[in-house]
C-alpha atoms as a PDB file:
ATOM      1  CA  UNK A   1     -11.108  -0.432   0.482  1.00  0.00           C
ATOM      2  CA  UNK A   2     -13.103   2.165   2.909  1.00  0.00           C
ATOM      3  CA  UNK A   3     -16.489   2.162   1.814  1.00  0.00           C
ATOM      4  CA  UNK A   4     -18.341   4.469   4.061  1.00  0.00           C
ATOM      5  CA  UNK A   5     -18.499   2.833   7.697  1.00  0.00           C
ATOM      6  CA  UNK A   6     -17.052  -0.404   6.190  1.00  0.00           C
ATOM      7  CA  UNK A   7     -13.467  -1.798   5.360  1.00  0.00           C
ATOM      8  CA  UNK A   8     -13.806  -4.327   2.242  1.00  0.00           C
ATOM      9  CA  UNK A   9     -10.611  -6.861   2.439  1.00  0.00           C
ATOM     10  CA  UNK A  10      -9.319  -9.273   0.079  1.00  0.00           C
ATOM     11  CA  UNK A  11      -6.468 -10.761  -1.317  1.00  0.00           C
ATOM     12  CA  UNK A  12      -5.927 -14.089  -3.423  1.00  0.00           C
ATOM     13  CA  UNK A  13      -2.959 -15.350  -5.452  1.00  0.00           C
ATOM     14  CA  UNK A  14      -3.805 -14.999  -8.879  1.00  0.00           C
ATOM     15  CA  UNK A  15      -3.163 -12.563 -11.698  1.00  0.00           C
ATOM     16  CA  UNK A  16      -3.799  -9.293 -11.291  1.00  0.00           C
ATOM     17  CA  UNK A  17      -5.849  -8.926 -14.471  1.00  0.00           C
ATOM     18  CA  UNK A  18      -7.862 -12.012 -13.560  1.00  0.00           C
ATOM     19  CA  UNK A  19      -8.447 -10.857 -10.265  1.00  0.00           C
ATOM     20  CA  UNK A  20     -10.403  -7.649 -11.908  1.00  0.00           C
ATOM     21  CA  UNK A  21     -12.430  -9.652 -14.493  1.00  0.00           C
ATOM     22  CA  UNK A  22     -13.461 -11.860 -12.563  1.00  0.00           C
ATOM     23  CA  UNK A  23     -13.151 -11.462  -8.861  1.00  0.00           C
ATOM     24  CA  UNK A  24     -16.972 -10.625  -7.237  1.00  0.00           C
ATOM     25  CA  UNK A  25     -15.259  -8.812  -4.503  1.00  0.00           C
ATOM     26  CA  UNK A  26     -13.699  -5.954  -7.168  1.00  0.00           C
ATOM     27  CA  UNK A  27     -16.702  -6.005  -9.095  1.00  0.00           C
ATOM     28  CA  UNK A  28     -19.333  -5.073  -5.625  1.00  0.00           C
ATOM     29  CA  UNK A  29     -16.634  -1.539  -5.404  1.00  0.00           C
ATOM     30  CA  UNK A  30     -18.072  -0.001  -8.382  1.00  0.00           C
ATOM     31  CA  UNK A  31     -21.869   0.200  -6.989  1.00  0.00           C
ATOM     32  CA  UNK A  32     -20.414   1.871  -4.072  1.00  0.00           C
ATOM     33  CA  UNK A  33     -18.964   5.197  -2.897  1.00  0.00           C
ATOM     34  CA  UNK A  34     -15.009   4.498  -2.138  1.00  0.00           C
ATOM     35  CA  UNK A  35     -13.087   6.923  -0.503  1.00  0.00           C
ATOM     36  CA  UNK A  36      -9.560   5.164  -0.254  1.00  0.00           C
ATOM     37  CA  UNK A  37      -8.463   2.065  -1.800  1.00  0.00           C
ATOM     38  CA  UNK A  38      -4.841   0.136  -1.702  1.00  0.00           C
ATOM     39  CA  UNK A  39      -4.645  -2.424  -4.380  1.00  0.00           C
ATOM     40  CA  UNK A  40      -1.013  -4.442  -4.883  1.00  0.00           C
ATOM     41  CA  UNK A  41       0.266  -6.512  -7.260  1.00  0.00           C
ATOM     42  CA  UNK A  42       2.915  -8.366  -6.154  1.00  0.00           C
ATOM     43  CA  UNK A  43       5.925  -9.509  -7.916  1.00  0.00           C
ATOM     44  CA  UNK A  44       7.731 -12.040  -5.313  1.00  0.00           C
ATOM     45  CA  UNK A  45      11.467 -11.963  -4.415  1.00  0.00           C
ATOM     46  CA  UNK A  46      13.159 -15.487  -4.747  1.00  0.00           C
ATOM     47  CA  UNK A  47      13.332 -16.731  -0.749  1.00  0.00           C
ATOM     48  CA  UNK A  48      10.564 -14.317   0.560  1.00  0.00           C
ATOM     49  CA  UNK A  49       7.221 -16.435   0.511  1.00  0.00           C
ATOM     50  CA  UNK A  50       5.619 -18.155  -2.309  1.00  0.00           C
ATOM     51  CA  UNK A  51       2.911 -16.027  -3.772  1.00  0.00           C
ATOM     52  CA  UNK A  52       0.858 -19.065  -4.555  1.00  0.00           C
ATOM     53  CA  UNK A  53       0.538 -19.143  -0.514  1.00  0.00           C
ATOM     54  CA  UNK A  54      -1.875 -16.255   0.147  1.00  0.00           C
ATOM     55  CA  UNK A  55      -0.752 -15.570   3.730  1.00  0.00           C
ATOM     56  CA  UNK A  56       2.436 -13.935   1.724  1.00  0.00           C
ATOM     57  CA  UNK A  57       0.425 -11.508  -0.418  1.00  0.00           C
ATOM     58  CA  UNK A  58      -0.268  -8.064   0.548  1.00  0.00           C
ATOM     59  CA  UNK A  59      -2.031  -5.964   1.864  1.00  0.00           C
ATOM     60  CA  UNK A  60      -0.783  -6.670   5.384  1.00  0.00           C
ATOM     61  CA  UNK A  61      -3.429  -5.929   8.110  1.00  0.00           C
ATOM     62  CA  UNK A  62      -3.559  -5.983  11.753  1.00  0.00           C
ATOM     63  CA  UNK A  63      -5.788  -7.962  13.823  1.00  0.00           C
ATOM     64  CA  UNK A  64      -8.842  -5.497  13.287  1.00  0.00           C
ATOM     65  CA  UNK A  65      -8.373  -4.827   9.705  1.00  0.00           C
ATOM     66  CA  UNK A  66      -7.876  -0.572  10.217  1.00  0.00           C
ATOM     67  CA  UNK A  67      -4.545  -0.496   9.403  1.00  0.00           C
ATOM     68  CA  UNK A  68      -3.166  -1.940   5.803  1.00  0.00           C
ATOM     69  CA  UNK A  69       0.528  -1.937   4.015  1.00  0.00           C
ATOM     70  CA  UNK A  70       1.492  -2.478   1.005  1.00  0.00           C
ATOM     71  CA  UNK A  71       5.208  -2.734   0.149  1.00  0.00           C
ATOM     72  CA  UNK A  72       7.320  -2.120  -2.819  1.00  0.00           C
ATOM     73  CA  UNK A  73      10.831  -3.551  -2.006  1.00  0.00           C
ATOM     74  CA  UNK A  74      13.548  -6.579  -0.307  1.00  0.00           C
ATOM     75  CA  UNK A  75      14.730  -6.479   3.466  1.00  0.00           C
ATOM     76  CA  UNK A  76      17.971  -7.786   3.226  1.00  0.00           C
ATOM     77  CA  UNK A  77      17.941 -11.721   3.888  1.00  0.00           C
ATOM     78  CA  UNK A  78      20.677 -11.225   7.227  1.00  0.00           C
ATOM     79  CA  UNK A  79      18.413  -7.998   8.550  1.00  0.00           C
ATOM     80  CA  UNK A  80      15.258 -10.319   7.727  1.00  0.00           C
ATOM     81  CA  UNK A  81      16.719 -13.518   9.693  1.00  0.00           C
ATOM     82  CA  UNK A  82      16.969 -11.764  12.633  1.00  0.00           C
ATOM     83  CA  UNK A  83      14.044  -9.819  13.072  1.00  0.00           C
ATOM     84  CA  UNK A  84      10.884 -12.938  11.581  1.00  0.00           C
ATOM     85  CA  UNK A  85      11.914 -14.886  14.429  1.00  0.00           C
ATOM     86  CA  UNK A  86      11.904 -11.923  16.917  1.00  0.00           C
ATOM     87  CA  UNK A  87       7.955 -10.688  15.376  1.00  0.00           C
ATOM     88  CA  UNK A  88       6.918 -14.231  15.033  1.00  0.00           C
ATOM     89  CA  UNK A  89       5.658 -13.280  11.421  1.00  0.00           C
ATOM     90  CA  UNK A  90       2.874 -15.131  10.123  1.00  0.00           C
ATOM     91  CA  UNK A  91       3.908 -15.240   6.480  1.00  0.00           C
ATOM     92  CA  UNK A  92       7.236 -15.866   4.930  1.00  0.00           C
ATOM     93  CA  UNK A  93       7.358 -12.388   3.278  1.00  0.00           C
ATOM     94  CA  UNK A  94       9.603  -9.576   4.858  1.00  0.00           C
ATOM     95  CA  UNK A  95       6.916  -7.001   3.756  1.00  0.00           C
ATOM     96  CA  UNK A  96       4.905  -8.027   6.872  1.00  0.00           C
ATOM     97  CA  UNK A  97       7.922  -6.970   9.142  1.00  0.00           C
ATOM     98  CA  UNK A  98       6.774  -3.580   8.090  1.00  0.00           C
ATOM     99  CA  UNK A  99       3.867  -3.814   9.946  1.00  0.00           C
ATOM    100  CA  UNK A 100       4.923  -5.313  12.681  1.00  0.00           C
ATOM    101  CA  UNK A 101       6.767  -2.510  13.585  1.00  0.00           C
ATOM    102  CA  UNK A 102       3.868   0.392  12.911  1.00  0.00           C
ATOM    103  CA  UNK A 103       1.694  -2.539  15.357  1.00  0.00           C
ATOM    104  CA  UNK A 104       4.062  -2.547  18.007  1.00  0.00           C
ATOM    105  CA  UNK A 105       3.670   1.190  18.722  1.00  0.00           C
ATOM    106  CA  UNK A 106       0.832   3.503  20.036  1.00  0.00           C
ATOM    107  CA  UNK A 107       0.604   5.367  17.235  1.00  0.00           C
ATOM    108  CA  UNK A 108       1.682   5.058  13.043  1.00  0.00           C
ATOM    109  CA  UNK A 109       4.297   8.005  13.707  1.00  0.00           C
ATOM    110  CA  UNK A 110       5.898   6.252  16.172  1.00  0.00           C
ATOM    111  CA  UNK A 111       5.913   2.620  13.719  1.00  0.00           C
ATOM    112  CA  UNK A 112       7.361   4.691  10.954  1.00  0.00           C
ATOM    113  CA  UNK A 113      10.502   5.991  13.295  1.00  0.00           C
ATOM    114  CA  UNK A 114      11.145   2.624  14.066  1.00  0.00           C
ATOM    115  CA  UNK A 115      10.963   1.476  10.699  1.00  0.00           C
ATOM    116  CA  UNK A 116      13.874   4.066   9.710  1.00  0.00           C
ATOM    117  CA  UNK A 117      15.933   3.263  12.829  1.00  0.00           C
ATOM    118  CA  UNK A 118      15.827  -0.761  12.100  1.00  0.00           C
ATOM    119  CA  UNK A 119      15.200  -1.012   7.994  1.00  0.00           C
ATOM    120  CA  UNK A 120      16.876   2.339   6.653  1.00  0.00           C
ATOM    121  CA  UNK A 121      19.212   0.107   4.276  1.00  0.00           C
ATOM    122  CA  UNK A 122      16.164  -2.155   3.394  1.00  0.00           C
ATOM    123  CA  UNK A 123      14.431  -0.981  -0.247  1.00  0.00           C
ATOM    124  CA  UNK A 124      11.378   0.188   0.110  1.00  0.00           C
ATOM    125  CA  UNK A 125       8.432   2.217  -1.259  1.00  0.00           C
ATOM    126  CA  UNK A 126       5.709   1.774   1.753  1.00  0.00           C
ATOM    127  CA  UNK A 127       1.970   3.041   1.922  1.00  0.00           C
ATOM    128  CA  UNK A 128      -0.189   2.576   4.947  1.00  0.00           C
ATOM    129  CA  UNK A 129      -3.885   3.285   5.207  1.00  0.00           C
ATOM    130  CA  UNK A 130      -5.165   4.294   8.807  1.00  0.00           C
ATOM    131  CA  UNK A 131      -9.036   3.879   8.892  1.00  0.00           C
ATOM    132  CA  UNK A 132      -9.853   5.821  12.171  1.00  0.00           C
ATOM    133  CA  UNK A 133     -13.498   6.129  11.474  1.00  0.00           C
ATOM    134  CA  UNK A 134     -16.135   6.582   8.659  1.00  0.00           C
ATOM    135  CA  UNK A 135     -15.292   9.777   8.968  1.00  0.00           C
ATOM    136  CA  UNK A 136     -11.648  10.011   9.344  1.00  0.00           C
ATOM    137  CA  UNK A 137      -9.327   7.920   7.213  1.00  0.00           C
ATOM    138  CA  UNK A 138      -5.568   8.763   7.125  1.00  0.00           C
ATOM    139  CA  UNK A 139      -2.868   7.887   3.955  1.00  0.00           C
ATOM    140  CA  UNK A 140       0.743   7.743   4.894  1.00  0.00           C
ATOM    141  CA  UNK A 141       3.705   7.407   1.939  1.00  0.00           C
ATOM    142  CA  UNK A 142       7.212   6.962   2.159  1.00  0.00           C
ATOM    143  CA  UNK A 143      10.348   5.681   0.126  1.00  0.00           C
ATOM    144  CA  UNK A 144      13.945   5.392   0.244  1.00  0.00           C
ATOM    145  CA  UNK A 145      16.281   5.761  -2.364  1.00  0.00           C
ATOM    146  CA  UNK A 146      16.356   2.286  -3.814  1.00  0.00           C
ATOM    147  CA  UNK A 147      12.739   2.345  -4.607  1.00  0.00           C
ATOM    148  CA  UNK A 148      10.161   4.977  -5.680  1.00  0.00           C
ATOM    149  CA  UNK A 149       6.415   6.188  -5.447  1.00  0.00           C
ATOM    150  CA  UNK A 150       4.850   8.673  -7.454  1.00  0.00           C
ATOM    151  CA  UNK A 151       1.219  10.698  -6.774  1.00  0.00           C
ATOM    152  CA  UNK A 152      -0.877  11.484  -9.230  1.00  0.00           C
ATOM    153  CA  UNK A 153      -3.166  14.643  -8.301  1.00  0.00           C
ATOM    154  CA  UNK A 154      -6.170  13.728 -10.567  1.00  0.00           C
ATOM    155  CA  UNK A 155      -8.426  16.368  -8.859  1.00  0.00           C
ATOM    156  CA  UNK A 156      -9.555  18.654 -11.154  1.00  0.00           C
ATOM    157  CA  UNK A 157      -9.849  15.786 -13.532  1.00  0.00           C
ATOM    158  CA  UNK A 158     -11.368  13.260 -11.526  1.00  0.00           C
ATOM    159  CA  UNK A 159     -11.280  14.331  -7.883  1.00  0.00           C
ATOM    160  CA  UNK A 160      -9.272  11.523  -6.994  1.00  0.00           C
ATOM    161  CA  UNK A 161      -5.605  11.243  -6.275  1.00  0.00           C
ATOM    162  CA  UNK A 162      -3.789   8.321  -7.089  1.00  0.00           C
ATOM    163  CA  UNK A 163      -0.387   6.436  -5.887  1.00  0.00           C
ATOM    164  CA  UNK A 164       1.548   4.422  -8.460  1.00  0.00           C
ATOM    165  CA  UNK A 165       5.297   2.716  -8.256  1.00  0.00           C
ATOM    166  CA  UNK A 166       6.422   4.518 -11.732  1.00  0.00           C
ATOM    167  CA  UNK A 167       5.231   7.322 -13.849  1.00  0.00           C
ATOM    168  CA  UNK A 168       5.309   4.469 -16.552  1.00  0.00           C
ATOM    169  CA  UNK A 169       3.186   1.932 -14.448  1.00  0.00           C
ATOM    170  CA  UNK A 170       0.102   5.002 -14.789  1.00  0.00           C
ATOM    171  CA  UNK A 171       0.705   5.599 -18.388  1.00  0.00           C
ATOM    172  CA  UNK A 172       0.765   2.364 -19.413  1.00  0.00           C
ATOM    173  CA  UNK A 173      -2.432   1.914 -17.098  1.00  0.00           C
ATOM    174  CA  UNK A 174      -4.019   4.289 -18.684  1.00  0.00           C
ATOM    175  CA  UNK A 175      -2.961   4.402 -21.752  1.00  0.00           C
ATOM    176  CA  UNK A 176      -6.085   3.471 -23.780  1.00  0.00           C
ATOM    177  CA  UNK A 177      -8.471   5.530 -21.943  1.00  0.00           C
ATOM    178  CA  UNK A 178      -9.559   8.831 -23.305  1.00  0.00           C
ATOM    179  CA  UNK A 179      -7.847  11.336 -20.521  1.00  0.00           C
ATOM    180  CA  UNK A 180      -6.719  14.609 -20.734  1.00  0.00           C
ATOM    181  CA  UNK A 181      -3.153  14.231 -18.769  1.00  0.00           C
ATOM    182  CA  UNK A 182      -2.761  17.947 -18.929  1.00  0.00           C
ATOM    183  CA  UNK A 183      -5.041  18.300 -15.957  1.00  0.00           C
ATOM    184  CA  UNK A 184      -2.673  15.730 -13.955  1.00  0.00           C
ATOM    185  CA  UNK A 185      -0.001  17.064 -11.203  1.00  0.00           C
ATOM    186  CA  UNK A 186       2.597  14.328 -11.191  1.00  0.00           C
ATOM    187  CA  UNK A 187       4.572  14.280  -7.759  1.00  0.00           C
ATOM    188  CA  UNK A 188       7.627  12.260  -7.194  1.00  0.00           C
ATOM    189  CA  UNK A 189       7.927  11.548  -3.507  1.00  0.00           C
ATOM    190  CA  UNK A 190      11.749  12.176  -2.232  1.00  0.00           C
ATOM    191  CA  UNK A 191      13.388   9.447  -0.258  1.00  0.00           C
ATOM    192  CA  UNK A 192      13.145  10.179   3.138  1.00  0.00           C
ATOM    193  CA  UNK A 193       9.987  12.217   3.151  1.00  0.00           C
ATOM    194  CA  UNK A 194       6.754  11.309   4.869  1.00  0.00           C
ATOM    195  CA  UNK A 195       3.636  12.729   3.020  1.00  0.00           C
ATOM    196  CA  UNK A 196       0.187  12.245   5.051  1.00  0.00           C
ATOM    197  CA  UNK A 197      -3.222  12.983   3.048  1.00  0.00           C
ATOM    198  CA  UNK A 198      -6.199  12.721   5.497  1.00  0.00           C
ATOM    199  CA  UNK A 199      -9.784  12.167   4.731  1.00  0.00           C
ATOM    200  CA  UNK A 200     -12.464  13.667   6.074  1.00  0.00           C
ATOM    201  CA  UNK A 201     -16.031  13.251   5.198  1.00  0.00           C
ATOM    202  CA  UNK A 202     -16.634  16.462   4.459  1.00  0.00           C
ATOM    203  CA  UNK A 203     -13.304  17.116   2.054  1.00  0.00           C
END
């Protein structure tokens, strides 16, 4: 989360729903202006890292915490084999190789390419946050067509815009809460299409 001036990590393996009754970290966001949040709930792949070992669980960061991933998706087990050892991963889950590639370039743009070039038959649904400065925060989204990602433009509503795995996922969310879905723009991201929303302070 991008709180102002200040990047608020955490990740732990438990429940998603226990996690948000419970978990003082969640609970310190609502008594503070958030501009961009990534939140995951991850349902582990047999042979990709034991969710009960929290070094597999997204987000993904690098060293200095401005740049997260979170990953919807399986790297195939031969592409994965030959690419942990290469990246030295430090988890067992083949999400993290996404990030390795956006680290080992200059710039996200450049990670992305790569990404398509070495993991184009991989499934995947991928969203990276940039946090450039307190003032300039970057989203990137991307799928492929064994996976998908949906935006939800909630800006007249809410003036928030929201990222979600399914339309279902959101409505099933949501589905108790008294909103007007009328006022929503539902977007279905295509495979192959990069879509960048930037935040400044001042928009």
């Amino acid at each position: 989360a991008s709180c102002n001036d200040k990047i608020i990590y955490h990740k732990e393996p438990v429940k998603s729903s226990i996690f948000c009754l419970n978990n003082p970290y969640w609970h310190y966001l609502k008594n503070h202006s958030i501009d961009l949040i990534l939140t995951h709930a991850r349902g582990a792949s047999p042979n990709y890292g034991d969710p009960l070992e929290n070094r597999n669980n997204h987000p993904f960061t690098n060293n200095n915490k401005n740049i997260a991933l979170v990953h919807n998706g399986k790297v195939d087990m031969l592409t994965y084999d030959k690419l942990k050892d290469f990246f030295n991963l430090s988890s067992d889950c083949d999400s993290e190789l996404y990030l390795k590639f956006i680290e080992s370039k200059v710039n996200i743009m450049d990670g992305i390419k790569e990404i398509w070039s070495y993991l184009n038959n991989s499934h995947m649904s991928i969203v990276i946050a940039e946090f450039l400065n307190k003032n300039d925060k970057n989203l990137f989204l991307f799928r492929n067509e064994y996976r998908s990602l949906w935006l939800i433009d909630a800006r007249e509503y809410l003036n928030q815009i929201f990222f979600v795995s399914t339309k279902e996922i959101w409505e099933e969310s949501i589905a108790n809460l008294r909103i007007n879905f009328n006022k929503f723009k539902f977007i279905e991201i295509n495979p192959q299409e990069l879509y960048k929303i930037n935040l400044k302070s001042d928009n």
